[in-house]
C-alpha atoms as a PDB file:
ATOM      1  CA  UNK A   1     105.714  81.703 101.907  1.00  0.00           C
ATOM      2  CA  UNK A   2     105.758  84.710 104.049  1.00  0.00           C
ATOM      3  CA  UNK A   3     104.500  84.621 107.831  1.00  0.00           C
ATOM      4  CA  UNK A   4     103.320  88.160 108.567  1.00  0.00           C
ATOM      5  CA  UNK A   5      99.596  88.674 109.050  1.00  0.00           C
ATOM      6  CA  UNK A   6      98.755  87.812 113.009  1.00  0.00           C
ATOM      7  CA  UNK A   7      95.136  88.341 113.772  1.00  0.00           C
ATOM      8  CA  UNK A   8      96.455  92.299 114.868  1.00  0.00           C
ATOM      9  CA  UNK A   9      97.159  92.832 111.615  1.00  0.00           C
ATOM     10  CA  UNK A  10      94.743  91.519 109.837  1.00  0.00           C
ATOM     11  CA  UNK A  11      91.871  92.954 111.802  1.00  0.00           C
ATOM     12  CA  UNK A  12      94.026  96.658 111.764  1.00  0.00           C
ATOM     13  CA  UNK A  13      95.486  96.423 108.707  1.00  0.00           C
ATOM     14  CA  UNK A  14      94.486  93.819 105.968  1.00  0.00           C
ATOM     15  CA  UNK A  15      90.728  93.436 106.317  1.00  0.00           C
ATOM     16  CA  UNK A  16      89.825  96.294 104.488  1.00  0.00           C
ATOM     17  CA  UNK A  17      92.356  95.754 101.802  1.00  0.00           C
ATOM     18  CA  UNK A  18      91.474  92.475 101.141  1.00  0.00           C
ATOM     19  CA  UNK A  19      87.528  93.539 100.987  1.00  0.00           C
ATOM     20  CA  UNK A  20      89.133  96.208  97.974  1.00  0.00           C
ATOM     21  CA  UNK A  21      91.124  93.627  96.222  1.00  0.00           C
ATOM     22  CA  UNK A  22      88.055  91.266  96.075  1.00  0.00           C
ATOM     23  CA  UNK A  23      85.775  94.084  95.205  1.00  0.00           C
ATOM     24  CA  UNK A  24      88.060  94.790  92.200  1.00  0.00           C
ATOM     25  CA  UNK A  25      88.645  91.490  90.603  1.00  0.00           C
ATOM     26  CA  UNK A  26      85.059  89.897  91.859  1.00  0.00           C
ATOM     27  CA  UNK A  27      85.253  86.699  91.419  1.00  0.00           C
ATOM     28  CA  UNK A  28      82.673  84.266  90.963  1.00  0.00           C
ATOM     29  CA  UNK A  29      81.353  80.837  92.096  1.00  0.00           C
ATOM     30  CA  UNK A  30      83.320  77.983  90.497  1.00  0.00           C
ATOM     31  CA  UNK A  31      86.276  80.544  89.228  1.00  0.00           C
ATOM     32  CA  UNK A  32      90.079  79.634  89.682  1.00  0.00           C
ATOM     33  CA  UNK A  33      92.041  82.126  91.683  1.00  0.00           C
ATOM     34  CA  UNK A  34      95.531  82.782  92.939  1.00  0.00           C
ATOM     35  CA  UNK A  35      96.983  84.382  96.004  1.00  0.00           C
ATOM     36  CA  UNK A  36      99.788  85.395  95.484  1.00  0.00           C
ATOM     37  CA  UNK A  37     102.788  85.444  98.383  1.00  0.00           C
ATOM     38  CA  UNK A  38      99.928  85.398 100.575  1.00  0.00           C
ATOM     39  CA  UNK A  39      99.974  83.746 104.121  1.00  0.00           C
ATOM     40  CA  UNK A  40      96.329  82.552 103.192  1.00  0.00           C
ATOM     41  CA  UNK A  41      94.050  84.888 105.735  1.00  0.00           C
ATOM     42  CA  UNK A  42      92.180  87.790 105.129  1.00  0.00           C
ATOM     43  CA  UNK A  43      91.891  88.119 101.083  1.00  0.00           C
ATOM     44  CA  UNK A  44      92.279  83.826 100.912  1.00  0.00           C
ATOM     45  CA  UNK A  45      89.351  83.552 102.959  1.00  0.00           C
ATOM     46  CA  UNK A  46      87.300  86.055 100.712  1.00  0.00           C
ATOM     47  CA  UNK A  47      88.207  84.590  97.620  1.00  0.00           C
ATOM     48  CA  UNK A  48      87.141  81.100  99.068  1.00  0.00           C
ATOM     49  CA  UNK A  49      84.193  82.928  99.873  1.00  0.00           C
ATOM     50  CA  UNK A  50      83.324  84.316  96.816  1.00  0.00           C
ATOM     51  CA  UNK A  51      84.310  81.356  94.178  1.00  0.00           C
ATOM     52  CA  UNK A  52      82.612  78.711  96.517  1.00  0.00           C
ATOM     53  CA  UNK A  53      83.239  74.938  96.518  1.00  0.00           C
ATOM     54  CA  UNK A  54      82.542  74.794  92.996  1.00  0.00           C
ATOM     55  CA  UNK A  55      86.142  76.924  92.699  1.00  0.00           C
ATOM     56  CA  UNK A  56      89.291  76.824  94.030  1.00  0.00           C
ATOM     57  CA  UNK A  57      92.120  79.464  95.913  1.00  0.00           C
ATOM     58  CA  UNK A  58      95.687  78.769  95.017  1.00  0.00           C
ATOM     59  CA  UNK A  59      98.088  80.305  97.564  1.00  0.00           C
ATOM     60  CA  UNK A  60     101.521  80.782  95.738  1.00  0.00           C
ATOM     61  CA  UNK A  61     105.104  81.927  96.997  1.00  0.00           C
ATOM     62  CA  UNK A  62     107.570  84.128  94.905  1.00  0.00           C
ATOM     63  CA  UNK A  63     108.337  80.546  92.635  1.00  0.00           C
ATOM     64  CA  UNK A  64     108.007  82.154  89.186  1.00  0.00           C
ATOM     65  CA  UNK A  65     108.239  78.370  87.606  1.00  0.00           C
ATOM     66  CA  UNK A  66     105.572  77.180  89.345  1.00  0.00           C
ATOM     67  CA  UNK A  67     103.580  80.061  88.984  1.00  0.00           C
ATOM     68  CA  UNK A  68     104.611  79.384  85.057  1.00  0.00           C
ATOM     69  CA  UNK A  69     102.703  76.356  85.475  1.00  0.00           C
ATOM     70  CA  UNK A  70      99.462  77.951  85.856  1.00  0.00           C
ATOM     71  CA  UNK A  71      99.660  80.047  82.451  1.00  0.00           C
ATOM     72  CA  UNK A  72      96.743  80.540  80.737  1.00  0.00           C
ATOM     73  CA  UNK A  73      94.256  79.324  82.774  1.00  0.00           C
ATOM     74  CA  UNK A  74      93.605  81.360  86.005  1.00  0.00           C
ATOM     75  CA  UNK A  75      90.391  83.685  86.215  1.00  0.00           C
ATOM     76  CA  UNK A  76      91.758  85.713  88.919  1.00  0.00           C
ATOM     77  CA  UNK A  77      95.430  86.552  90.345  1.00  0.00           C
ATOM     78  CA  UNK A  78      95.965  88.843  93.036  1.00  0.00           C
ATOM     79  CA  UNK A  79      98.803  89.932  95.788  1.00  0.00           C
ATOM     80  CA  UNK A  80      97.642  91.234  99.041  1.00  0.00           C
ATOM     81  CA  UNK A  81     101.528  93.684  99.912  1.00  0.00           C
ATOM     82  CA  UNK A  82     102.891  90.495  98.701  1.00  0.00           C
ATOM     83  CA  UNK A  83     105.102  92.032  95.953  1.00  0.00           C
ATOM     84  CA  UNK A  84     107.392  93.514  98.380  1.00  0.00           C
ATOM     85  CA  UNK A  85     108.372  90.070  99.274  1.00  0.00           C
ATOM     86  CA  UNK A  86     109.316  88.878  95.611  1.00  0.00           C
ATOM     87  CA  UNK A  87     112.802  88.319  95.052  1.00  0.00           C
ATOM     88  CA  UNK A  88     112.334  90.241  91.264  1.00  0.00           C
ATOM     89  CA  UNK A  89     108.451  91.789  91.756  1.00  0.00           C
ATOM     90  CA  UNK A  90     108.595  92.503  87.897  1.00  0.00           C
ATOM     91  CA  UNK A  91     108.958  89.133  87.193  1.00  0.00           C
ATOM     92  CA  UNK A  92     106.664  87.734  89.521  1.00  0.00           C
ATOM     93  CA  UNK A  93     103.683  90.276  88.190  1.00  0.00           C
ATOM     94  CA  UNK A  94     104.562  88.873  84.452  1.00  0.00           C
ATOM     95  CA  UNK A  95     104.056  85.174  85.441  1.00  0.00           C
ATOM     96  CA  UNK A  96     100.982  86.220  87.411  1.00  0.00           C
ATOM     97  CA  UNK A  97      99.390  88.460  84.532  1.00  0.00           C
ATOM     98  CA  UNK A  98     100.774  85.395  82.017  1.00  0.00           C
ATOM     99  CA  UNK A  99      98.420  83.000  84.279  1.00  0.00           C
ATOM    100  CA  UNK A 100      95.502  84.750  82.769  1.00  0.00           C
ATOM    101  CA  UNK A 101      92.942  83.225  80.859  1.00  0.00           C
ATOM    102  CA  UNK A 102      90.736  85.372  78.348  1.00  0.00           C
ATOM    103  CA  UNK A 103      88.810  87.926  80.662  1.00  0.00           C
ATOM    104  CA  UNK A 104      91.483  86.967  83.523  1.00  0.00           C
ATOM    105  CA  UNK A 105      91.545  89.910  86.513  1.00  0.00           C
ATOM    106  CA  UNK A 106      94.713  91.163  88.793  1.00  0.00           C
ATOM    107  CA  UNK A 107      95.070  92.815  91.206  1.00  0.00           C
ATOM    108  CA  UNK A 108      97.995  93.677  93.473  1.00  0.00           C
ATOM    109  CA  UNK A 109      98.298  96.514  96.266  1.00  0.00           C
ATOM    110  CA  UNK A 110     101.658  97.861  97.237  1.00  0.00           C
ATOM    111  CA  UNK A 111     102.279 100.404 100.250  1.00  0.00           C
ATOM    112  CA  UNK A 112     102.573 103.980  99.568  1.00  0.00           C
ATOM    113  CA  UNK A 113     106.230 104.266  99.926  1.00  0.00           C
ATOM    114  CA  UNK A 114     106.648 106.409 104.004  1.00  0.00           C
ATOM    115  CA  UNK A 115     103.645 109.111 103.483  1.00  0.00           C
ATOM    116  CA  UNK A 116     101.632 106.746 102.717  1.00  0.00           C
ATOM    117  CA  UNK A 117     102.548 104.135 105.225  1.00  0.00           C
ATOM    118  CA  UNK A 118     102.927 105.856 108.392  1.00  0.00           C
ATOM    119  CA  UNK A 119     102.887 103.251 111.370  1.00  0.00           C
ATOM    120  CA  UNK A 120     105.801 101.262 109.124  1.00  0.00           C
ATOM    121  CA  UNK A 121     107.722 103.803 108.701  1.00  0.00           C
ATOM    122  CA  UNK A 122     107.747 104.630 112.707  1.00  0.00           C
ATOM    123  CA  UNK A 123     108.397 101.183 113.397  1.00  0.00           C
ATOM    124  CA  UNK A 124     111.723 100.846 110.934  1.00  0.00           C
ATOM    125  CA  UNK A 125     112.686 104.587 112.040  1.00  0.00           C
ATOM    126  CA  UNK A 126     112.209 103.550 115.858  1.00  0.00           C
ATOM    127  CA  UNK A 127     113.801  99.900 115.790  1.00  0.00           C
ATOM    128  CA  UNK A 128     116.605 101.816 113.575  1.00  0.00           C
ATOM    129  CA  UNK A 129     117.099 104.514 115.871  1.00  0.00           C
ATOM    130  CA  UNK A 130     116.720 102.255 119.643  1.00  0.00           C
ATOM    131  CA  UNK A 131     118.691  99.076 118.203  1.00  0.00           C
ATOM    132  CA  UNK A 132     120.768  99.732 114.904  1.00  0.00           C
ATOM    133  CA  UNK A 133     118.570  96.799 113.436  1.00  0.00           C
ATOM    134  CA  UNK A 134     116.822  97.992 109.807  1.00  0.00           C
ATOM    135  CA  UNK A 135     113.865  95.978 109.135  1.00  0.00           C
ATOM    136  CA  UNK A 136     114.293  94.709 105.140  1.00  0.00           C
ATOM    137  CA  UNK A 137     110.917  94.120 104.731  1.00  0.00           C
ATOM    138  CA  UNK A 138     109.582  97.116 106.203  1.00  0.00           C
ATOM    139  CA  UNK A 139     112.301  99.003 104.200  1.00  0.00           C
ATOM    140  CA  UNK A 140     111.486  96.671 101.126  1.00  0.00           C
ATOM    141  CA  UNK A 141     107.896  97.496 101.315  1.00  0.00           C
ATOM    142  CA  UNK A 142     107.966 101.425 101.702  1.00  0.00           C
ATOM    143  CA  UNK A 143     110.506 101.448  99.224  1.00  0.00           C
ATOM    144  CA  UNK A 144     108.193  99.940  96.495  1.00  0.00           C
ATOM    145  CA  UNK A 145     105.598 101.937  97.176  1.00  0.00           C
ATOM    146  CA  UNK A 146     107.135 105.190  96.843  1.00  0.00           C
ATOM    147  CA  UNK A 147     106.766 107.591  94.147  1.00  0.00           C
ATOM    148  CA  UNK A 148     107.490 106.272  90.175  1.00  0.00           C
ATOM    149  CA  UNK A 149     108.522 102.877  91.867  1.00  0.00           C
ATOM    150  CA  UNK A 150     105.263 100.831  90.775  1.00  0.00           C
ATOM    151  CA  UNK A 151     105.321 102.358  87.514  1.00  0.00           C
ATOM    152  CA  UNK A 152     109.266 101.069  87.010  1.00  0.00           C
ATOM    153  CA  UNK A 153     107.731  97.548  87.857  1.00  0.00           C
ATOM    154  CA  UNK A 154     104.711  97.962  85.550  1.00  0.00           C
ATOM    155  CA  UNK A 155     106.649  99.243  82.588  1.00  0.00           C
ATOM    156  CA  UNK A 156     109.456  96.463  83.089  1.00  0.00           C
ATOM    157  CA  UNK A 157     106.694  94.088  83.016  1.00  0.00           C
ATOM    158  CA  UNK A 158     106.603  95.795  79.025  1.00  0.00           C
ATOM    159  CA  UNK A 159     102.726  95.245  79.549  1.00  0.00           C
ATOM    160  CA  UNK A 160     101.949  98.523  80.448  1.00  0.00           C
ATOM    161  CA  UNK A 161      98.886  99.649  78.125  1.00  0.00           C
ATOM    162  CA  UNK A 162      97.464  96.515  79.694  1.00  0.00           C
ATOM    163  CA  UNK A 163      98.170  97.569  83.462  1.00  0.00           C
ATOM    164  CA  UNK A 164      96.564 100.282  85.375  1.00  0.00           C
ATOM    165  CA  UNK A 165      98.029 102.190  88.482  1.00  0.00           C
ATOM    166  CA  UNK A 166      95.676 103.743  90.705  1.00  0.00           C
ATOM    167  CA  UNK A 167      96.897 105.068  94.247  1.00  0.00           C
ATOM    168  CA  UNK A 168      94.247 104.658  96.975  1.00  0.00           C
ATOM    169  CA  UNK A 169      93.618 105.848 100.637  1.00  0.00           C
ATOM    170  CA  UNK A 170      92.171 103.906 103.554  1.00  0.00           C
ATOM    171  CA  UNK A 171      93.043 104.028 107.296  1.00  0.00           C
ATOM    172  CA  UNK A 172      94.503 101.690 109.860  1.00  0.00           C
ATOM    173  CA  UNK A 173      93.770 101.702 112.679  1.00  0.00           C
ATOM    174  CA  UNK A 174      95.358 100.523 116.198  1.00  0.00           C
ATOM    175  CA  UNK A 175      93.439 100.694 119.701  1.00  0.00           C
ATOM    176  CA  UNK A 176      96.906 102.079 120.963  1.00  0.00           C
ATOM    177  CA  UNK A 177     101.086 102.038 120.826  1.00  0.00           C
ATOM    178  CA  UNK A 178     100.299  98.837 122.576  1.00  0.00           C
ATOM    179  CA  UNK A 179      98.254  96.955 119.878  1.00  0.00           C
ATOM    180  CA  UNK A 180     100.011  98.389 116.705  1.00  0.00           C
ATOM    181  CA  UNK A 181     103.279  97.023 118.456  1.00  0.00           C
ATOM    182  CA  UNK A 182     102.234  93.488 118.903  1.00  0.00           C
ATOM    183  CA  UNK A 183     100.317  93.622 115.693  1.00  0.00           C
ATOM    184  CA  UNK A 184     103.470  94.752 113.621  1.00  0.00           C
ATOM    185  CA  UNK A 185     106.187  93.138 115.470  1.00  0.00           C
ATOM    186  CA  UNK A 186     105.277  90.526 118.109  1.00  0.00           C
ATOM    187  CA  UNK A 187     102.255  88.989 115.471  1.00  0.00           C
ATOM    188  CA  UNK A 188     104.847  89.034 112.803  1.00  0.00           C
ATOM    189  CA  UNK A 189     107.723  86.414 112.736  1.00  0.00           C
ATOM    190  CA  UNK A 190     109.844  88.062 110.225  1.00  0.00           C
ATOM    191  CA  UNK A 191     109.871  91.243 112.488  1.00  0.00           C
ATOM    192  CA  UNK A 192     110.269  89.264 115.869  1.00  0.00           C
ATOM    193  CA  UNK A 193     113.119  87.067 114.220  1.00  0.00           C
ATOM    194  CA  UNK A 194     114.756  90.157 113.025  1.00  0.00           C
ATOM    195  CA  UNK A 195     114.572  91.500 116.884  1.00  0.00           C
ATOM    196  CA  UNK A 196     115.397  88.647 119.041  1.00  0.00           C
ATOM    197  CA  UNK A 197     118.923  89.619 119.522  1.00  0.00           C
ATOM    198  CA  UNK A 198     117.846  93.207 120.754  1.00  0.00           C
ATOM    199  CA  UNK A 199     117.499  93.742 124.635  1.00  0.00           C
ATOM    200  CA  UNK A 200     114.674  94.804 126.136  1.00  0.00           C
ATOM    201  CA  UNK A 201     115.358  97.921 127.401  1.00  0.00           C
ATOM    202  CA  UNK A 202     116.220  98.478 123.654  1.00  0.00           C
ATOM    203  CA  UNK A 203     112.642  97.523 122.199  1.00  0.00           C
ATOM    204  CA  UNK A 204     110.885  99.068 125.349  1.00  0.00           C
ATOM    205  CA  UNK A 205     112.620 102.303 123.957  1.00  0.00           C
ATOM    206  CA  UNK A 206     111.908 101.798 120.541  1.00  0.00           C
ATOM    207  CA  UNK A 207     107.988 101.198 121.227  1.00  0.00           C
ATOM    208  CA  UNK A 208     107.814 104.522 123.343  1.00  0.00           C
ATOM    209  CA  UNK A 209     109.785 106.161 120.397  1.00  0.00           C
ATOM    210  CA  UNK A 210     107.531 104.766 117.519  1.00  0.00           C
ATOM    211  CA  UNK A 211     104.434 105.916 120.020  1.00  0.00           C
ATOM    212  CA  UNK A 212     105.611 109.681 120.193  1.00  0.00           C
ATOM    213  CA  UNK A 213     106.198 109.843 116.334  1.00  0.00           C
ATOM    214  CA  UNK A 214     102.420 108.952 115.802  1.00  0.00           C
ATOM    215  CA  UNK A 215     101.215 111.250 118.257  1.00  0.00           C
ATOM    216  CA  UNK A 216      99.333 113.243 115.761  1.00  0.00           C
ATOM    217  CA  UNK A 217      97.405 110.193 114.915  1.00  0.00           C
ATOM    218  CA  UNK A 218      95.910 109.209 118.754  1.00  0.00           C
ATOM    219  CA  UNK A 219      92.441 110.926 119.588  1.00  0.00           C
ATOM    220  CA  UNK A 220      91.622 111.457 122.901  1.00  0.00           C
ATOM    221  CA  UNK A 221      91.499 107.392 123.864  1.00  0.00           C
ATOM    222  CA  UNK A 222      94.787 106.917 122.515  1.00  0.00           C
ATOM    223  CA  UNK A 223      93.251 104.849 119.459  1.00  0.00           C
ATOM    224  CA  UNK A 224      95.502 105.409 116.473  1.00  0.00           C
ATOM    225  CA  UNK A 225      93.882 105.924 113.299  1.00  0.00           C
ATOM    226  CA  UNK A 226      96.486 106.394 110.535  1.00  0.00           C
ATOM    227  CA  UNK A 227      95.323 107.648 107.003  1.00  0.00           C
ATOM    228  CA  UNK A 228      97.510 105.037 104.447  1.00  0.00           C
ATOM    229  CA  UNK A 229      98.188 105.032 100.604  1.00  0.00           C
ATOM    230  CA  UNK A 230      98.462 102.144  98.540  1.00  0.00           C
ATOM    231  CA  UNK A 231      99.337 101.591  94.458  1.00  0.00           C
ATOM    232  CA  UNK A 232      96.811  99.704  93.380  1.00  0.00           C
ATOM    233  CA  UNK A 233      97.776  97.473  90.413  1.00  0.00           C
ATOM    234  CA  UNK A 234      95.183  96.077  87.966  1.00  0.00           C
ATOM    235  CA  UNK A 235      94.149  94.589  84.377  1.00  0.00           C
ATOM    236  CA  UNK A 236      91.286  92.967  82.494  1.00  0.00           C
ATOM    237  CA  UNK A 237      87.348  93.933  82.976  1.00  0.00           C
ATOM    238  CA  UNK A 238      88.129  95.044  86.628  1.00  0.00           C
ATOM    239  CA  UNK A 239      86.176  97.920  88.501  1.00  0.00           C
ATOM    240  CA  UNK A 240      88.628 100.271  89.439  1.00  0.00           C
ATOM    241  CA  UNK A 241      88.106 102.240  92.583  1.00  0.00           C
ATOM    242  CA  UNK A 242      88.068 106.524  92.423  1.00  0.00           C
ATOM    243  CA  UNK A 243      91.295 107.555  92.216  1.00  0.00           C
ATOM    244  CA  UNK A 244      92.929 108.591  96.308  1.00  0.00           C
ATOM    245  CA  UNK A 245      92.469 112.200  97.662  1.00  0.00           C
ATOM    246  CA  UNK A 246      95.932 114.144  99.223  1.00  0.00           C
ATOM    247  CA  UNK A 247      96.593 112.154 102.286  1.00  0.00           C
ATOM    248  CA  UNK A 248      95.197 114.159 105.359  1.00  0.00           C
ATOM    249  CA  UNK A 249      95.634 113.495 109.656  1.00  0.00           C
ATOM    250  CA  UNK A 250      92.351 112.192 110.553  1.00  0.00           C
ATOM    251  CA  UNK A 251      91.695 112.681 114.364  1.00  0.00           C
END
């Protein structure tokens, strides 16, 4: 199960994702739902929310058998960025859309490939640049997100007239270099694992490196307010958000 949502991160990042996702699939009291390579915060705790007592919130990791073992039955199945930590994300998104009962809803968000995820593609381009150390799921992330790359998972799903892509824009935002760097790295074990070998002086540079290349981002407080992009991956009688607008600085 992935470790990578600190409270940084979820309050910056993942909050207003999560409140999409659940807004998408909404679920109802006494419905069975799965979350998906989640660490069980932000969209977990609305999906609790939502189905009540009465229901329950499965959190699954990338085990496609035991995922298998739900098939059929599940009212709702959703991934909150988890795909990018599945081993084969094509096969993982079958088993999940195979969990479906009759009327079943998914949902799954993916980054936006680098233009559409900004403040991680600073961080891997700093930490590359300071340390020599490439950050796989950083890189992993952006890389499904990019252009054609959701699709590719979609259509080797070979469900595709029963999927629907739909790229969306949001912002993060960060109350400085400061707070996206814990929240990315020092919140996030798989980050902070990846760096512990690195000296100081070397991260110290690569946090003032990541800070100048979001410069265009800070208003006059130094907040950070990043526009983002995300593929947003759905079936079954879901309500599909308006389609994203061109990605734009906001100040």
């Amino acid at each position: 199960m992935p470790e990578w949502s600190g409270e940084l991160l979820v309050a910056g990042c993942l909050r207003p994702w999560a409140e999409r996702v659940v807004d998408v699939v909404r679920p109802l009291p006494g419905e069975r739902c799965l979350d998906v390579l989640s660490d069980g915060t932000a969209l977990h705790s609305r999906l609790h929310s939502a189905v009540g007592d009465t229901g329950s919130v499965r959190v699954v990791g990338d085990d496609i058998a035991g995922l298998r073992e739900h098939r059929g039955v599940i009212d709702v199945a959703v991934s909150l960025f988890g795909l990018a930590h599945a081993v084969d994300p094509a096969a993982t998104l079958a088993a999940m859309h195979a969990s479906l009962r009759e009327r079943g809803r998914l949902a799954c968000v993916v980054w936006g490939g680098r233009e559409g995820a900004a403040h991680e593609a600073a961080l891997f381009d700093a930490v590359a640049h300071e340390t020599d150390v490439r950050l796989a799921f950083v890189s992993s992330a952006m890389a499904l997100g990019e252009p054609g790359a959701a699709e590719s998972v979609v259509a080797a799903v070979e469900m595709r007239h029963q999927l629907r892509l739909r790229r969306l824009r949001d912002v993060v935002r960060f109350d400085g270099v400061d707070h996206l760097w814990a929240a990315l790295v020092d919140e996030r074990p798989d980050v902070s694992n990846a760096l512990r070998d690195c000296t100081a002086e070397g991260l110290r540079a690569a946090r003032r490196r990541c800070g100048r290349s979001l410069v265009d981002y800070a208003a006059a407080d130094d907040t950070l307010r990043i526009p983002v992009e995300a593929v947003l991956v759905a079936c079954g009688p879901v309500v599909i958000p308006t389609a994203a607008q061109p990605l734009s600085v906001v100040r």
